[in-house]
PDB file of N, CA and C in Angstrom:
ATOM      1  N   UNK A   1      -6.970   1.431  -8.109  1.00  0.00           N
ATOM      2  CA  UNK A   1      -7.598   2.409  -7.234  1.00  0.00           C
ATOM      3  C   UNK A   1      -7.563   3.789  -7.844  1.00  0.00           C
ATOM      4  N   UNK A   2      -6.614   3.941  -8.655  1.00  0.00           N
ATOM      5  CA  UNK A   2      -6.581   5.055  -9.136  1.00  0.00           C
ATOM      6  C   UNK A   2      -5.070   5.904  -8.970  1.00  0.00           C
ATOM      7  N   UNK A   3      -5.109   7.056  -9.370  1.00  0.00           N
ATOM      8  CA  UNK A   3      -3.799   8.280  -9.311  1.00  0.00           C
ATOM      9  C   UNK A   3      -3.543   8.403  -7.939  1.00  0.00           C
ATOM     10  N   UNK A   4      -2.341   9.241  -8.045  1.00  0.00           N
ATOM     11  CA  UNK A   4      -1.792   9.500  -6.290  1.00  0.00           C
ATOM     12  C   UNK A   4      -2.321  10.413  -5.938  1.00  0.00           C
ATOM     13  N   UNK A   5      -2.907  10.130  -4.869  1.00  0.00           N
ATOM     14  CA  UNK A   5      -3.710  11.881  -4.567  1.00  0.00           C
ATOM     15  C   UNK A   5      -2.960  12.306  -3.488  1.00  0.00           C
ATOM     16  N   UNK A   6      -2.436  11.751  -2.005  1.00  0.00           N
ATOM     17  CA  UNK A   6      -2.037  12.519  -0.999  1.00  0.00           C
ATOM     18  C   UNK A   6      -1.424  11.151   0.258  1.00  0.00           C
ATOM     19  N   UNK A   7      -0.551  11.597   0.807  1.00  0.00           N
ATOM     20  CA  UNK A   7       0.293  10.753   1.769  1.00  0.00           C
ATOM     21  C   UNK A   7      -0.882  10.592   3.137  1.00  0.00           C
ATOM     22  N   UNK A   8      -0.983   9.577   3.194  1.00  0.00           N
ATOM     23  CA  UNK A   8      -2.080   8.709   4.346  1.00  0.00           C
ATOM     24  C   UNK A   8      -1.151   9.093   5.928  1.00  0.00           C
ATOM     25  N   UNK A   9      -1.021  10.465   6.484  1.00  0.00           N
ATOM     26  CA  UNK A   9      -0.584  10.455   7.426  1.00  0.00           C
ATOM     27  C   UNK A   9      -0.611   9.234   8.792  1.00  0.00           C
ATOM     28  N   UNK A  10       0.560   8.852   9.088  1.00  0.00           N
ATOM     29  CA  UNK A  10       1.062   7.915  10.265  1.00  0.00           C
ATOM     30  C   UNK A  10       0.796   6.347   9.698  1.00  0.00           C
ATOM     31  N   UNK A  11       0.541   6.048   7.794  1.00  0.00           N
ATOM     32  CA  UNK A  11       0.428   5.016   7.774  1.00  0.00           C
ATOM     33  C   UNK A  11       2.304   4.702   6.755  1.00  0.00           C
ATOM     34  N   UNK A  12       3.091   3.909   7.263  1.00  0.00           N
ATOM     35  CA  UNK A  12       4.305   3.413   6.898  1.00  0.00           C
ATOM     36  C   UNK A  12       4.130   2.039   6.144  1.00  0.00           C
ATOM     37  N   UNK A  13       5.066   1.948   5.050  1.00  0.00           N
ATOM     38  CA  UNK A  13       4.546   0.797   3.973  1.00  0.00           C
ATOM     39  C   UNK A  13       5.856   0.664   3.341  1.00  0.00           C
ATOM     40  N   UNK A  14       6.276  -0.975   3.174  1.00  0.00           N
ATOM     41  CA  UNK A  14       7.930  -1.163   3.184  1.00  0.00           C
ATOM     42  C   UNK A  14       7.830  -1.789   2.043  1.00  0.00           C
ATOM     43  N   UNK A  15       6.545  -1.901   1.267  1.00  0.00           N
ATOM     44  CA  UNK A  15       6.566  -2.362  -0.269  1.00  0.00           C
ATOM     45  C   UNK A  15       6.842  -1.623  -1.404  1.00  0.00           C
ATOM     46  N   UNK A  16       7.709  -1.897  -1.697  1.00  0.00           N
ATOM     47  CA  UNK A  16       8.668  -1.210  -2.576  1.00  0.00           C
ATOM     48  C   UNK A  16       7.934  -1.200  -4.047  1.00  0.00           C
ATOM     49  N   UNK A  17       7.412  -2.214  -5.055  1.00  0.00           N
ATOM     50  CA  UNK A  17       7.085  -2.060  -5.993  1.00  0.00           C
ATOM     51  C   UNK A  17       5.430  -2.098  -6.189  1.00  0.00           C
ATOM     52  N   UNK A  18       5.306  -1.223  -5.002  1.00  0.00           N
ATOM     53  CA  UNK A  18       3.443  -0.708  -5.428  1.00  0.00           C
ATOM     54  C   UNK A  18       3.364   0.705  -5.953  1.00  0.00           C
ATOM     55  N   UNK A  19       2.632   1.292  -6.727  1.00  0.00           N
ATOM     56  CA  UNK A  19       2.592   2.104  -7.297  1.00  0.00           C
ATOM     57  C   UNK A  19       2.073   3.576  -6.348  1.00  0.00           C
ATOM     58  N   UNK A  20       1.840   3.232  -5.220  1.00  0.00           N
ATOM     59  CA  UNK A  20       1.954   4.209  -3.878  1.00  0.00           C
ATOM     60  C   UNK A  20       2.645   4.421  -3.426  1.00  0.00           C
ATOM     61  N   UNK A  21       3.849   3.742  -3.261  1.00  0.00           N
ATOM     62  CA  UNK A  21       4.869   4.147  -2.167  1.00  0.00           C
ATOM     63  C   UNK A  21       5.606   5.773  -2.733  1.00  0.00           C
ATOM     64  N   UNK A  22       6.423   5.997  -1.520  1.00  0.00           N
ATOM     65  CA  UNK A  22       6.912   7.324  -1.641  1.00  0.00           C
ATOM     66  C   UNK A  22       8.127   6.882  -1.397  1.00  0.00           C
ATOM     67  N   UNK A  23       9.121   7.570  -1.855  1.00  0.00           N
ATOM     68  CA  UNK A  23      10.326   7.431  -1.210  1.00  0.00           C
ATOM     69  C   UNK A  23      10.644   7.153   0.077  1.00  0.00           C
ATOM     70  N   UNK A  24       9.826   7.850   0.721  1.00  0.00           N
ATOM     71  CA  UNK A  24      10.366   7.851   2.048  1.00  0.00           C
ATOM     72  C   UNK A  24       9.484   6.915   2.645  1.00  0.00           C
ATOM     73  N   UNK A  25       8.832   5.835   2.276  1.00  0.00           N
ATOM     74  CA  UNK A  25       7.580   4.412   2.527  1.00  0.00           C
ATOM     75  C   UNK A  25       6.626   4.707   2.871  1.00  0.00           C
ATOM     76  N   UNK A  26       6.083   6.107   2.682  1.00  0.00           N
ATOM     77  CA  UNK A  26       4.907   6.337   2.432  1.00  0.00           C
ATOM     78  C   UNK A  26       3.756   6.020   1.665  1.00  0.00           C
ATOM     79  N   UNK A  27       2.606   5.619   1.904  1.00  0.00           N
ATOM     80  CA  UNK A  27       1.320   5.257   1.480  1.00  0.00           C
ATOM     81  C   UNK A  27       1.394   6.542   0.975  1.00  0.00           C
ATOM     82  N   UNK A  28       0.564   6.625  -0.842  1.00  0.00           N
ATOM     83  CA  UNK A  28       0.325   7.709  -1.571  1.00  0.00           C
ATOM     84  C   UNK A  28      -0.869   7.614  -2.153  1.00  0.00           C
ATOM     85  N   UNK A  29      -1.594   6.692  -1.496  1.00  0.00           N
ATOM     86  CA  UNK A  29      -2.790   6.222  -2.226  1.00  0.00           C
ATOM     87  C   UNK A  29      -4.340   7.178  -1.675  1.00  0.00           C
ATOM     88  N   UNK A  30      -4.304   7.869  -0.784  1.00  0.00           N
ATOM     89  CA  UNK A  30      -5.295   8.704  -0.424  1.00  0.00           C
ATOM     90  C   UNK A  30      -6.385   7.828   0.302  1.00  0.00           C
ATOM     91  N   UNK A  31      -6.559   6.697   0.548  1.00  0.00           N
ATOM     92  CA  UNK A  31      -6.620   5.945   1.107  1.00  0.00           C
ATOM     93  C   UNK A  31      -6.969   4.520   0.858  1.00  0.00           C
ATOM     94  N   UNK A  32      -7.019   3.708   2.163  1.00  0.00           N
ATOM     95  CA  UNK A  32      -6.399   2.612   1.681  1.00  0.00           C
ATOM     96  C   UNK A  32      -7.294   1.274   2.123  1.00  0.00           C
ATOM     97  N   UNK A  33      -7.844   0.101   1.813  1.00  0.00           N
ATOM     98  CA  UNK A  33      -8.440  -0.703   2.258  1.00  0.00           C
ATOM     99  C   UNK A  33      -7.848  -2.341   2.913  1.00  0.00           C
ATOM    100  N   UNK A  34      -7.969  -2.152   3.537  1.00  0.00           N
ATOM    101  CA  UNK A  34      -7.520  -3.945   4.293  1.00  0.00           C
ATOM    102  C   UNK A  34      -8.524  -5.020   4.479  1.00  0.00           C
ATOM    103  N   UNK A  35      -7.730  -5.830   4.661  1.00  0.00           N
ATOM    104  CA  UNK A  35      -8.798  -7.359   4.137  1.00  0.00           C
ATOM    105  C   UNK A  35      -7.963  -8.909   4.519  1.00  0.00           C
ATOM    106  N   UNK A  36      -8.601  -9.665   4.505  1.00  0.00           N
ATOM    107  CA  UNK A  36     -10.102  -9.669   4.345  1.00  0.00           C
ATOM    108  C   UNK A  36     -10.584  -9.625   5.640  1.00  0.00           C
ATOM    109  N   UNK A  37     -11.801  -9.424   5.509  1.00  0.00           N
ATOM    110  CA  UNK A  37     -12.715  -9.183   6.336  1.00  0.00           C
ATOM    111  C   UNK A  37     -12.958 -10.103   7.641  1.00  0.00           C
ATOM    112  N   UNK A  38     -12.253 -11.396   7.050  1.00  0.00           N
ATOM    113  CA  UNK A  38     -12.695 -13.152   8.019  1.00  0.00           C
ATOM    114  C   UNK A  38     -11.107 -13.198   8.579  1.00  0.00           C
ATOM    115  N   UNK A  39      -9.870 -12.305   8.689  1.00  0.00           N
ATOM    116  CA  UNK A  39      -8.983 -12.637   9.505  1.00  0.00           C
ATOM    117  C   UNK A  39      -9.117 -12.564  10.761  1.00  0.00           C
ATOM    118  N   UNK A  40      -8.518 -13.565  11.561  1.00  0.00           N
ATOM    119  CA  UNK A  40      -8.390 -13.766  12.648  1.00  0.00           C
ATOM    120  C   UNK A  40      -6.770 -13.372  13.782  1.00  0.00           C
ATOM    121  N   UNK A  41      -5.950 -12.704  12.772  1.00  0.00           N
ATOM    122  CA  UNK A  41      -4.896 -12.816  13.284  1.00  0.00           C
ATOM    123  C   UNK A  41      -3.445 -11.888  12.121  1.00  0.00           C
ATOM    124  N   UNK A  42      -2.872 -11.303  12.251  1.00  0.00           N
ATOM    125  CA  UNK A  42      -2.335  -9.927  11.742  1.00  0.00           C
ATOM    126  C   UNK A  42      -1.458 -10.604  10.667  1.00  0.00           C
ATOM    127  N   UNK A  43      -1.460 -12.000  10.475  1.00  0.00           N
ATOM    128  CA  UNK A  43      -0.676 -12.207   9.580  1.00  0.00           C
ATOM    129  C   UNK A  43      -1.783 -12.476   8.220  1.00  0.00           C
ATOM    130  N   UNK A  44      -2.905 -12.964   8.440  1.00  0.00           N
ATOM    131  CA  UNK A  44      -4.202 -12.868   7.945  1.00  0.00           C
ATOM    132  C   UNK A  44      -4.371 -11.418   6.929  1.00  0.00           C
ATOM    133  N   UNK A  45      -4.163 -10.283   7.199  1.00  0.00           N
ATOM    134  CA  UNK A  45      -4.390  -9.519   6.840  1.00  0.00           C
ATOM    135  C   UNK A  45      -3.771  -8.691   5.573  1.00  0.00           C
ATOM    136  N   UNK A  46      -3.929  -8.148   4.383  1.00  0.00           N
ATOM    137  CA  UNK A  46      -3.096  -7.481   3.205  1.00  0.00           C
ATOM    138  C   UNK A  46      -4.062  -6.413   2.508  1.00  0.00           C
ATOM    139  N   UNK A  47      -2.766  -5.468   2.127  1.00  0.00           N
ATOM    140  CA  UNK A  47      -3.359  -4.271   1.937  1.00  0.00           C
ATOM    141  C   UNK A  47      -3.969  -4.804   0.152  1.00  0.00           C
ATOM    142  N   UNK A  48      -5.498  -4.234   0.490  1.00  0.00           N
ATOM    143  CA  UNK A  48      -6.295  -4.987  -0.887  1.00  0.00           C
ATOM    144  C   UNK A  48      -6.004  -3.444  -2.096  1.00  0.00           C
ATOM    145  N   UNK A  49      -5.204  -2.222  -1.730  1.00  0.00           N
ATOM    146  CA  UNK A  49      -5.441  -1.069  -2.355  1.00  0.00           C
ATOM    147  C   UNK A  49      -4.280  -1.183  -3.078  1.00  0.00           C
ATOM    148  N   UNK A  50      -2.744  -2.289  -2.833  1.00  0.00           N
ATOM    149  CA  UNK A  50      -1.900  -2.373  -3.845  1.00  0.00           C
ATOM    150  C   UNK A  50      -1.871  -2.441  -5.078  1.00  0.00           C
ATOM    151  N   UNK A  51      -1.098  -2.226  -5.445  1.00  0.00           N
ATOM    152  CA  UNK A  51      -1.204  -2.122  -7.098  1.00  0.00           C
ATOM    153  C   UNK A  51       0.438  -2.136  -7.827  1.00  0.00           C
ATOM    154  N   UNK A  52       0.521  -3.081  -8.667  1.00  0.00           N
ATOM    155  CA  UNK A  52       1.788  -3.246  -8.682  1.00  0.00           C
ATOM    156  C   UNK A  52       2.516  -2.375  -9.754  1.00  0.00           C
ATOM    157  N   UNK A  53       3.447  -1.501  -9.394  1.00  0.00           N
ATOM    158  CA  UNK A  53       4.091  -0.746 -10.116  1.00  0.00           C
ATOM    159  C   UNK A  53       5.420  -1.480 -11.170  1.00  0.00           C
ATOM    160  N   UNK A  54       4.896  -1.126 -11.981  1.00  0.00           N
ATOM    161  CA  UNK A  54       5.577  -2.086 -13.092  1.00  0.00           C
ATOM    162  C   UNK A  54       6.976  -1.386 -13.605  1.00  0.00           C
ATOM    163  N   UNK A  55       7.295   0.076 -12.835  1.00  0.00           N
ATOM    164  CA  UNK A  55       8.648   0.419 -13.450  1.00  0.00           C
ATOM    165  C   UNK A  55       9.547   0.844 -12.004  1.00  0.00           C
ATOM    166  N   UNK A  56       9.123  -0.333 -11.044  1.00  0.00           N
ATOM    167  CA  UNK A  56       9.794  -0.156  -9.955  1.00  0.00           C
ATOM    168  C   UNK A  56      11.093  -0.875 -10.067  1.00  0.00           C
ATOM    169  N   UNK A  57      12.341  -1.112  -9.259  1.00  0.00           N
ATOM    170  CA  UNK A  57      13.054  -1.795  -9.415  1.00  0.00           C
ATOM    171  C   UNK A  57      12.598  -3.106  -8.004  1.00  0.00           C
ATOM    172  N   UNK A  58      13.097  -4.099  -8.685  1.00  0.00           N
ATOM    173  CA  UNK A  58      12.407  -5.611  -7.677  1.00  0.00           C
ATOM    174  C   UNK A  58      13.462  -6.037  -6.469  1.00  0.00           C
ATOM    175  N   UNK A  59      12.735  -5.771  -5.577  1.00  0.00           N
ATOM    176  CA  UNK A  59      13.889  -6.185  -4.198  1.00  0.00           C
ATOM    177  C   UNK A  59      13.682  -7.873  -4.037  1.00  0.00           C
TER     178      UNK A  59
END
């Protein structure tokens, strides 16, 4: 998606090794897309704007 541009106010994100998060589990991605499109139900659903940060440490 690209560089960090700015914290996605009121959106909270507990994935630790995406290359958005903030310390404090903030989305840093400036914004963000969900998917897919054909879920029916909230477990159905994942953030498609992740991106895996490769010098995170792995929980």
């Amino acid at each position: 998606m690209g560089e960090k541009i700015k914290e996605i106010k009121n959106i909270k994100c507990e994935v630790k090794n995406c290359v958005y998060q903030s310390p404090e589990n903030r989305c840093m991605a400036g914004e963000i897309e969900i998917g897919p499109r054909s879920a029916t139900d909230v477990s159905e659903t994942a953030c498609i704007t992740f991106e895996l940060d490769k010098h995170a440490n792995s929980y």
